[in-house]
PDB file of N, CA and C in Angstrom:
ATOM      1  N   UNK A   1      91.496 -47.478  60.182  1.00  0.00           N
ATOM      2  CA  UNK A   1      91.374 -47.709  61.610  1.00  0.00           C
ATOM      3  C   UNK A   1      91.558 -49.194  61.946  1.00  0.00           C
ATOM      4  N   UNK A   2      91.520 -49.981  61.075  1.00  0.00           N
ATOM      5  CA  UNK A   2      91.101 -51.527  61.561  1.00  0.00           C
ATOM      6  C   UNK A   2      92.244 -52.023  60.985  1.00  0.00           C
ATOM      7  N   UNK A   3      93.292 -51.295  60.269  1.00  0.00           N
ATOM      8  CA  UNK A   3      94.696 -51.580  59.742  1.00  0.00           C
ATOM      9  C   UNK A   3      95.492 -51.158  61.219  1.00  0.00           C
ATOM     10  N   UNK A   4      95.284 -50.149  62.460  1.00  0.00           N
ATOM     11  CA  UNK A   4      95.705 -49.624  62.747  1.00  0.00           C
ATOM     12  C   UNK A   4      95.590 -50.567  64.015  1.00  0.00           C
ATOM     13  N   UNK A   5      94.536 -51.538  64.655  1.00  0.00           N
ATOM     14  CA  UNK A   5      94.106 -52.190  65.345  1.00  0.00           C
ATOM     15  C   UNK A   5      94.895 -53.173  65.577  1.00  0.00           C
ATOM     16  N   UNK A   6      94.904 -53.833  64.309  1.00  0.00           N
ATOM     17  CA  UNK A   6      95.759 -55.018  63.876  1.00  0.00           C
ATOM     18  C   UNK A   6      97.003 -54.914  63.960  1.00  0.00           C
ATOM     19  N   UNK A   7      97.800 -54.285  63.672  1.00  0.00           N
ATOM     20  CA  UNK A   7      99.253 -53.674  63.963  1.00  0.00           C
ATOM     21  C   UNK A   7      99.533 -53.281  65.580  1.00  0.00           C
ATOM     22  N   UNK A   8      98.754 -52.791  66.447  1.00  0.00           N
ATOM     23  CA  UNK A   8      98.769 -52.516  67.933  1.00  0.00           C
ATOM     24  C   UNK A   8      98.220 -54.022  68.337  1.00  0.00           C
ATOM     25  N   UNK A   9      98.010 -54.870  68.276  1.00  0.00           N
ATOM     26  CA  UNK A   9      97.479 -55.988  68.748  1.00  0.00           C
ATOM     27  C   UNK A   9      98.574 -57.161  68.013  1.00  0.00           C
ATOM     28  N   UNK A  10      98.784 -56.872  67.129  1.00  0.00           N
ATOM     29  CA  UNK A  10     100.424 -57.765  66.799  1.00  0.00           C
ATOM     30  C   UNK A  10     101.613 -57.588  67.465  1.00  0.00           C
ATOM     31  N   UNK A  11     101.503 -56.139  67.846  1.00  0.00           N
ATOM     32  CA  UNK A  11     102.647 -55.350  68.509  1.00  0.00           C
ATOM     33  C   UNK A  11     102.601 -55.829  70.213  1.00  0.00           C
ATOM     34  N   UNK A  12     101.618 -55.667  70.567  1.00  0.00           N
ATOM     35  CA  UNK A  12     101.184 -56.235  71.901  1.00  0.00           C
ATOM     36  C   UNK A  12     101.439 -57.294  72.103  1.00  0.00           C
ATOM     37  N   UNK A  13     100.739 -58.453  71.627  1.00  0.00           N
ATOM     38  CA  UNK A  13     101.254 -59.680  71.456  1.00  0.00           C
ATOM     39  C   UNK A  13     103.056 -60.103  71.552  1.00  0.00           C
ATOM     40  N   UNK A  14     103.668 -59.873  70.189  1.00  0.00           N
ATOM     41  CA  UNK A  14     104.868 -59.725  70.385  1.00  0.00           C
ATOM     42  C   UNK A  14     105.552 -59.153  71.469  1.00  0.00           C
ATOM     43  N   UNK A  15     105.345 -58.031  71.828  1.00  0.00           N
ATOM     44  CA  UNK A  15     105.642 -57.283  73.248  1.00  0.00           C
ATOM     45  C   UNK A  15     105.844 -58.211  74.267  1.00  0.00           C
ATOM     46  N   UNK A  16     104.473 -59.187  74.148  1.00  0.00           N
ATOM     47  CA  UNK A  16     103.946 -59.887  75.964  1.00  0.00           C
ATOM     48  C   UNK A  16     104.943 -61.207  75.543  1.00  0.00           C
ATOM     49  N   UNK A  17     105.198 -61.706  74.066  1.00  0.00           N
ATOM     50  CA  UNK A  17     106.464 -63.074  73.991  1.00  0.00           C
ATOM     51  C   UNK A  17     107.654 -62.424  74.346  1.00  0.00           C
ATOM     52  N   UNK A  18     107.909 -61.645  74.096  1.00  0.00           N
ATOM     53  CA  UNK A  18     109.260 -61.054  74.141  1.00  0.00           C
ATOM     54  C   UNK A  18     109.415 -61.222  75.680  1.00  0.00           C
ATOM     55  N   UNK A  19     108.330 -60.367  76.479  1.00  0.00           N
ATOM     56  CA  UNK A  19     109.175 -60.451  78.151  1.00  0.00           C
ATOM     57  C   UNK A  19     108.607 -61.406  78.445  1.00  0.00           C
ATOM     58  N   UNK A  20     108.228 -62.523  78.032  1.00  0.00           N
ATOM     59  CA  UNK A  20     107.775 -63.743  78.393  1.00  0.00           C
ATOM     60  C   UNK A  20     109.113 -64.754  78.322  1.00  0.00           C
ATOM     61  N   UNK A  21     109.718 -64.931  77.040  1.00  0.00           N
ATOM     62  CA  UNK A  21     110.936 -65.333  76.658  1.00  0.00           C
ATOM     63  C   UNK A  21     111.997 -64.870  77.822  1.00  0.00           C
ATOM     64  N   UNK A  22     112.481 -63.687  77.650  1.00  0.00           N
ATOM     65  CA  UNK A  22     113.028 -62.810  78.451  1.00  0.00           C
ATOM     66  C   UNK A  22     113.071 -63.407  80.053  1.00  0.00           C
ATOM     67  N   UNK A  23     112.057 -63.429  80.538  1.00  0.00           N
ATOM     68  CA  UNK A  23     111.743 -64.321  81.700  1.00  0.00           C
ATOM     69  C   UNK A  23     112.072 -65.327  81.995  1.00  0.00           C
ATOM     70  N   UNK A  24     111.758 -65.972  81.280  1.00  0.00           N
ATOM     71  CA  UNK A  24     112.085 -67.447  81.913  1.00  0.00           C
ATOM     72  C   UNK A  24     113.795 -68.314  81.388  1.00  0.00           C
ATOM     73  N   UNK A  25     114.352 -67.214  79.867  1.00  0.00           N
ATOM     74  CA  UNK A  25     115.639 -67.022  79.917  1.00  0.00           C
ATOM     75  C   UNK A  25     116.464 -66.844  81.109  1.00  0.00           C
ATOM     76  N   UNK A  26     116.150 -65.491  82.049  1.00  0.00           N
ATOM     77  CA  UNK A  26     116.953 -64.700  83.042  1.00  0.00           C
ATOM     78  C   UNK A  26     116.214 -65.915  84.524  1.00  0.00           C
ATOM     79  N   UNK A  27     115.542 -66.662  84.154  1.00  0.00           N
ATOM     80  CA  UNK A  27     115.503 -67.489  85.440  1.00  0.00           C
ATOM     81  C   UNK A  27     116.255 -68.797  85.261  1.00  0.00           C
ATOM     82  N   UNK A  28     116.113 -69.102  83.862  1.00  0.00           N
ATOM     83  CA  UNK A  28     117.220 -70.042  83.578  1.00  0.00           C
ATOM     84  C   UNK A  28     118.538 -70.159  84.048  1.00  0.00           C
ATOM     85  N   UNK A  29     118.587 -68.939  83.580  1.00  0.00           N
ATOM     86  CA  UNK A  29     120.212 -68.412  83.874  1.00  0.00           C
ATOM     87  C   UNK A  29     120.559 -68.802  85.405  1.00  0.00           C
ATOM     88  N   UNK A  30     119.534 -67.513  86.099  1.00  0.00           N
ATOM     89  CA  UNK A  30     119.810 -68.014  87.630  1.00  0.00           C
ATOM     90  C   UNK A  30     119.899 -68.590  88.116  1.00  0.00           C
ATOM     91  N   UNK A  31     119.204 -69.419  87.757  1.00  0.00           N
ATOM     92  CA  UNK A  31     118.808 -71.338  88.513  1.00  0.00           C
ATOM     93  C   UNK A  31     119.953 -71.644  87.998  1.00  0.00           C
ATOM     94  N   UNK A  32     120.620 -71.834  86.812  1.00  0.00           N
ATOM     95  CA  UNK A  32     121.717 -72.618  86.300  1.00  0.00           C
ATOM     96  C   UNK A  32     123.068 -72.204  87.117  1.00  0.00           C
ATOM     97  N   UNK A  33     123.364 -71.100  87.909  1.00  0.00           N
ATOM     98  CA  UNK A  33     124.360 -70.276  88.475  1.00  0.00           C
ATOM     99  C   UNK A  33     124.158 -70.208  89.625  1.00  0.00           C
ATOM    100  N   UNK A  34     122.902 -70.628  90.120  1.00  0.00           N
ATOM    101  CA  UNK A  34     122.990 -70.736  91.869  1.00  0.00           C
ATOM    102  C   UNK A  34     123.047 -72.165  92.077  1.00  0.00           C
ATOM    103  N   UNK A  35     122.413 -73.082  91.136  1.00  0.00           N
ATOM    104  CA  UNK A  35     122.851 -74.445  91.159  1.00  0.00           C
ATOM    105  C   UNK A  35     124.955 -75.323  91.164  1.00  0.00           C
ATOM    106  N   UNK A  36     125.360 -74.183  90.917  1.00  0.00           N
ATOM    107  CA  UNK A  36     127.006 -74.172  90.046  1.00  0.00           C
ATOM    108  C   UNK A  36     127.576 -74.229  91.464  1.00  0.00           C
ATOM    109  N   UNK A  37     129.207 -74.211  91.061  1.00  0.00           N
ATOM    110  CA  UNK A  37     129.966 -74.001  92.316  1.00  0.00           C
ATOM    111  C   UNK A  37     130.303 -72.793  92.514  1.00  0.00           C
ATOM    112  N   UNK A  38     130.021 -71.272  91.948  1.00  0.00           N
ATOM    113  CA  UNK A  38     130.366 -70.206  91.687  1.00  0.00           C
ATOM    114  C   UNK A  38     129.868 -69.802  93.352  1.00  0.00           C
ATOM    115  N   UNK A  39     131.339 -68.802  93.704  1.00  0.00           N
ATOM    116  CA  UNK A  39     131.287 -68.591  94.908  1.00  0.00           C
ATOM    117  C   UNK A  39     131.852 -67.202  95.058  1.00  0.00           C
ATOM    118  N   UNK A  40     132.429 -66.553  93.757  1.00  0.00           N
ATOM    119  CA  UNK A  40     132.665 -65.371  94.149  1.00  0.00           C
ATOM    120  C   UNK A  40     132.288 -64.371  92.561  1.00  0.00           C
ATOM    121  N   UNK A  41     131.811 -63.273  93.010  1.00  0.00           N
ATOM    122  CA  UNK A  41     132.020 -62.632  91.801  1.00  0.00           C
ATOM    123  C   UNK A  41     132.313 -62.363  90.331  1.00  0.00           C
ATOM    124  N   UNK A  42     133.568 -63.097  90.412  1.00  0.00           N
ATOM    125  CA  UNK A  42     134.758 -63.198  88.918  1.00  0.00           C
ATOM    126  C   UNK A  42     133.802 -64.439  88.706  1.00  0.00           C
ATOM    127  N   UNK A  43     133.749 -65.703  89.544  1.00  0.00           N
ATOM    128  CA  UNK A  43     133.140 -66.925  88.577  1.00  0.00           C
ATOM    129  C   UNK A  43     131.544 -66.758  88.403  1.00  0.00           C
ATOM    130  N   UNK A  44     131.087 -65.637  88.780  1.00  0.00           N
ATOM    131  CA  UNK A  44     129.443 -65.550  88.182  1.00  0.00           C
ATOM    132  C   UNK A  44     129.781 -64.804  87.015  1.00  0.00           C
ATOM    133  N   UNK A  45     130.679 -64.332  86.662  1.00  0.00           N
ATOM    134  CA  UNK A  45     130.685 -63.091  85.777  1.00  0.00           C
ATOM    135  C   UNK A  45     131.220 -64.138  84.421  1.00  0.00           C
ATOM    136  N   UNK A  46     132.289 -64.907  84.978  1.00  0.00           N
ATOM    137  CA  UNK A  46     132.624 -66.151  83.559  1.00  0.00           C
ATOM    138  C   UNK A  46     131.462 -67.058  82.998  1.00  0.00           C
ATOM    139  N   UNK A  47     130.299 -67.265  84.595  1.00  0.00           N
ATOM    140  CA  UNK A  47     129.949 -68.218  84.329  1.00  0.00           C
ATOM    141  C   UNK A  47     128.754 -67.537  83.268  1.00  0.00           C
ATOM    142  N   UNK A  48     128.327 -66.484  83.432  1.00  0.00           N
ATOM    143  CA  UNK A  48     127.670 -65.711  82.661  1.00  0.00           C
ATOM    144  C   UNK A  48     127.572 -65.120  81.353  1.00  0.00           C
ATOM    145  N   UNK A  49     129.238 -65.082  81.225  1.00  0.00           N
ATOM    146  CA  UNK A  49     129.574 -65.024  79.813  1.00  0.00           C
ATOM    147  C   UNK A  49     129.733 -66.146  79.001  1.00  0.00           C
ATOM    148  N   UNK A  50     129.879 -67.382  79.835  1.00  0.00           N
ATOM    149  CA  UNK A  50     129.761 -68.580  78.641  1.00  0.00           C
ATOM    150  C   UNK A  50     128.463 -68.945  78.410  1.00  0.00           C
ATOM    151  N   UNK A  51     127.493 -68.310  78.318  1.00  0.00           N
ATOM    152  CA  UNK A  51     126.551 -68.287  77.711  1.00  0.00           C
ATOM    153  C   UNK A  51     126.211 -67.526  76.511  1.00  0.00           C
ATOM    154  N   UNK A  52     127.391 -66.322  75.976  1.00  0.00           N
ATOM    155  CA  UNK A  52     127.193 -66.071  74.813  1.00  0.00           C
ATOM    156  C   UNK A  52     127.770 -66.354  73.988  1.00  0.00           C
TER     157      UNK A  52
END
């Protein structure tokens, strides 16, 4: 039971970095692309892919 605790509470943890990361990634992003000169569609979509 206390093997079982520990594993749901690591899992949790990890869980809450993950959309924590996740977050402030996808606001990055935004801020970095509403800050830009991107004005139509096609250049949010480039500007989006040069990030991978």
């Amino acid at each position: 039971m206390n093997a079982d605790m520990i594993i749901g509470v690591v899992m949790a943890v990890a869980a809450l970095a993950l959309l924590i990361y996740l977050t402030l990634w996808g606001r990055r992003t935004i801020e970095r692309i509403a800050n830009g000169s991107a004005r139509s569609a096609r250049e949010i979509a480039r500007a989006l892919g040069s990030d991978r």
